[in-house]
C-alpha atoms as a PDB file:
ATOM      1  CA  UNK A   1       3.520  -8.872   1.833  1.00  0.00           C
ATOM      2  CA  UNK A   2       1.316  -5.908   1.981  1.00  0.00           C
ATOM      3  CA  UNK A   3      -0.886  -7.224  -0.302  1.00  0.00           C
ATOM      4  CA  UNK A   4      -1.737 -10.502   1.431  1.00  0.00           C
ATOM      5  CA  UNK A   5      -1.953  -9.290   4.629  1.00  0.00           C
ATOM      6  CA  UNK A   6      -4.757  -6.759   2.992  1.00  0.00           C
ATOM      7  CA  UNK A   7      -6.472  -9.726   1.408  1.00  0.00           C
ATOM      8  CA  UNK A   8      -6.126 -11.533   5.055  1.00  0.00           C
ATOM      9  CA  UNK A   9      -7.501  -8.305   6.657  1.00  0.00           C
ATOM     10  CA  UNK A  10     -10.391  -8.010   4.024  1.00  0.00           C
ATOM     11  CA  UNK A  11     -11.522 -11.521   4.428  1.00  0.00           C
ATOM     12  CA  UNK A  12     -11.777 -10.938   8.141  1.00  0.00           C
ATOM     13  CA  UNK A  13     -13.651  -8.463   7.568  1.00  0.00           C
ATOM     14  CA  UNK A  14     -15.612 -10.370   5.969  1.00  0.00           C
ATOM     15  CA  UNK A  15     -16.080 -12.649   8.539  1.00  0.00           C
ATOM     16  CA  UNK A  16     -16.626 -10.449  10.863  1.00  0.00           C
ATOM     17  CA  UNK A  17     -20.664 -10.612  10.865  1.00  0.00           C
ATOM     18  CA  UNK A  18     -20.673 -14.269  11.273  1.00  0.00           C
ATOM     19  CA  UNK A  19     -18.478 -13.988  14.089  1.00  0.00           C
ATOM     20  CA  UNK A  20     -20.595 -11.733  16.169  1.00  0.00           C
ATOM     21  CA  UNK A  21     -23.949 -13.856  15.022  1.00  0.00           C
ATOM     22  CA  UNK A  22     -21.950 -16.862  16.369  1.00  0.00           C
ATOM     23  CA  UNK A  23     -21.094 -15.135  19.970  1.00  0.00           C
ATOM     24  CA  UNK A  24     -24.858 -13.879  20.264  1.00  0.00           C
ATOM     25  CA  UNK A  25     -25.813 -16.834  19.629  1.00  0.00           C
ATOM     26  CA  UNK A  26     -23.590 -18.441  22.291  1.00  0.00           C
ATOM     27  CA  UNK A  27     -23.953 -15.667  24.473  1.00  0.00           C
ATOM     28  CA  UNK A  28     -28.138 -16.246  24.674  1.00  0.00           C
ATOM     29  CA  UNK A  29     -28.009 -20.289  24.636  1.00  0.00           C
ATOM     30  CA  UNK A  30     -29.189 -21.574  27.556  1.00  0.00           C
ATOM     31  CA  UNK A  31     -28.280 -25.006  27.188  1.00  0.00           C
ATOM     32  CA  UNK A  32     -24.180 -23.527  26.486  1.00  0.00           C
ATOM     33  CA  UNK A  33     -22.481 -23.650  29.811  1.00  0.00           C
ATOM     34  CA  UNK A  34     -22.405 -20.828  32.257  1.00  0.00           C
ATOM     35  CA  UNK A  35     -18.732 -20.058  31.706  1.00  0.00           C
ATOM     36  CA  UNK A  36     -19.148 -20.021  27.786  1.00  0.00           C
ATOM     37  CA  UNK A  37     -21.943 -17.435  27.647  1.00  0.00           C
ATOM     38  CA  UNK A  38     -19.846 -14.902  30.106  1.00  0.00           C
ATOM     39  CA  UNK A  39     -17.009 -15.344  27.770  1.00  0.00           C
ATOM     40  CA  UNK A  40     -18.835 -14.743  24.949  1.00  0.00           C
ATOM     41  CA  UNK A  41     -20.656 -12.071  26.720  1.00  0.00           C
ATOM     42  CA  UNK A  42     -17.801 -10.054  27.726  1.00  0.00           C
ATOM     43  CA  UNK A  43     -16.077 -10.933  24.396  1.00  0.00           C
ATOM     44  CA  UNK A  44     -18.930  -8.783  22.901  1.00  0.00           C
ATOM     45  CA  UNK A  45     -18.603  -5.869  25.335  1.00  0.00           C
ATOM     46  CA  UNK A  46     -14.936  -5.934  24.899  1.00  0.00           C
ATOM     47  CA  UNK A  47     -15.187  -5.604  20.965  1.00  0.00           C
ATOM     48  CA  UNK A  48     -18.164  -2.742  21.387  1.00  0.00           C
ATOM     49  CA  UNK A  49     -15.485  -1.440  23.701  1.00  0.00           C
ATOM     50  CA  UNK A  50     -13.184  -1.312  20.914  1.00  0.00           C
ATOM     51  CA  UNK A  51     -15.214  -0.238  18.181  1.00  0.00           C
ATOM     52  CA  UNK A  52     -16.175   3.048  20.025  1.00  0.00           C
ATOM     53  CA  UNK A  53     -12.743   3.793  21.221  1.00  0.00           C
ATOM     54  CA  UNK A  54     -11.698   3.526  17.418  1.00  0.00           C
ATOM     55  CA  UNK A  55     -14.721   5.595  16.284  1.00  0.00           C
ATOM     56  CA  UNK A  56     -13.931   8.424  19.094  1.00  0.00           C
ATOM     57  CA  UNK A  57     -10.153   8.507  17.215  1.00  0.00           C
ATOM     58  CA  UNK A  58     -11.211   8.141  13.738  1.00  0.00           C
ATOM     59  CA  UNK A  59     -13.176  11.759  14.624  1.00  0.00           C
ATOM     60  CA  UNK A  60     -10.317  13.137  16.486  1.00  0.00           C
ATOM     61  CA  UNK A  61      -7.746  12.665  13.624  1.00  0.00           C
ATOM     62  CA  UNK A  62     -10.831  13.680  11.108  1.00  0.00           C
ATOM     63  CA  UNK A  63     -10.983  17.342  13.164  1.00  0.00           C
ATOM     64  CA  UNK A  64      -6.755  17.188  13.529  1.00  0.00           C
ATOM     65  CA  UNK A  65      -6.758  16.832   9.751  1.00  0.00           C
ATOM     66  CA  UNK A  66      -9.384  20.046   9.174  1.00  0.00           C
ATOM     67  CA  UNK A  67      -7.564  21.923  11.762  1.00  0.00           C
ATOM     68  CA  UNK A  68      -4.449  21.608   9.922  1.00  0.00           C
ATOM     69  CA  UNK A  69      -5.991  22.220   6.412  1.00  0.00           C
ATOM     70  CA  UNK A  70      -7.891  25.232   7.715  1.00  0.00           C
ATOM     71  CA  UNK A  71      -4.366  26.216   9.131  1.00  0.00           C
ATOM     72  CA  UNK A  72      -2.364  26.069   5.655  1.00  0.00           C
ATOM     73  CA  UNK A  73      -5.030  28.349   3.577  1.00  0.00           C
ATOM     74  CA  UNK A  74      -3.924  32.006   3.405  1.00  0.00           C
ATOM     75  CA  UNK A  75      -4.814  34.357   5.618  1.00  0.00           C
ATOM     76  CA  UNK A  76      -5.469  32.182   8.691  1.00  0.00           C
ATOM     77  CA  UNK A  77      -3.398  32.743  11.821  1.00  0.00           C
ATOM     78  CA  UNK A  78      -1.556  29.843  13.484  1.00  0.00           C
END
């Protein structure tokens, strides 16, 4: 099971860059209606949202991680 459901993730992945051409595209076509380009509007500020939230604790666990190398070497206080 964990294999396919890395193959499913990878192939979104994938995706992924066709997907956000396909909601800028939406999101800047004036003859889409109104309510489409919000939603794909705030379907793109949601994801940006997302993105730096998950960047913000990728660098948090990154400096958790070197604080609690730097805390196993000898000689270092805890």
């Amino acid at each position: 099971r964990r294999a396919a459901s890395s193959q499913s993730y990878a192939r979104l992945q994938q995706a992924s860059s066709a997907a956000v051409s396909t909601l800028l595209k939406i999101m800047v076509d004036a003859n889409a209606p109104a309510s489409t380009r919000v939603r794909a509007a705030d379907r793109v500020l949601e994801h940006a949202r997302q993105a730096i939230e998950s960047e913000d604790i990728e660098l948090r666990v990154a400096a958790l991680e070197q604080a609690a190398e730097l805390a196993k070497q000898p000689g270092t206080t805890e």
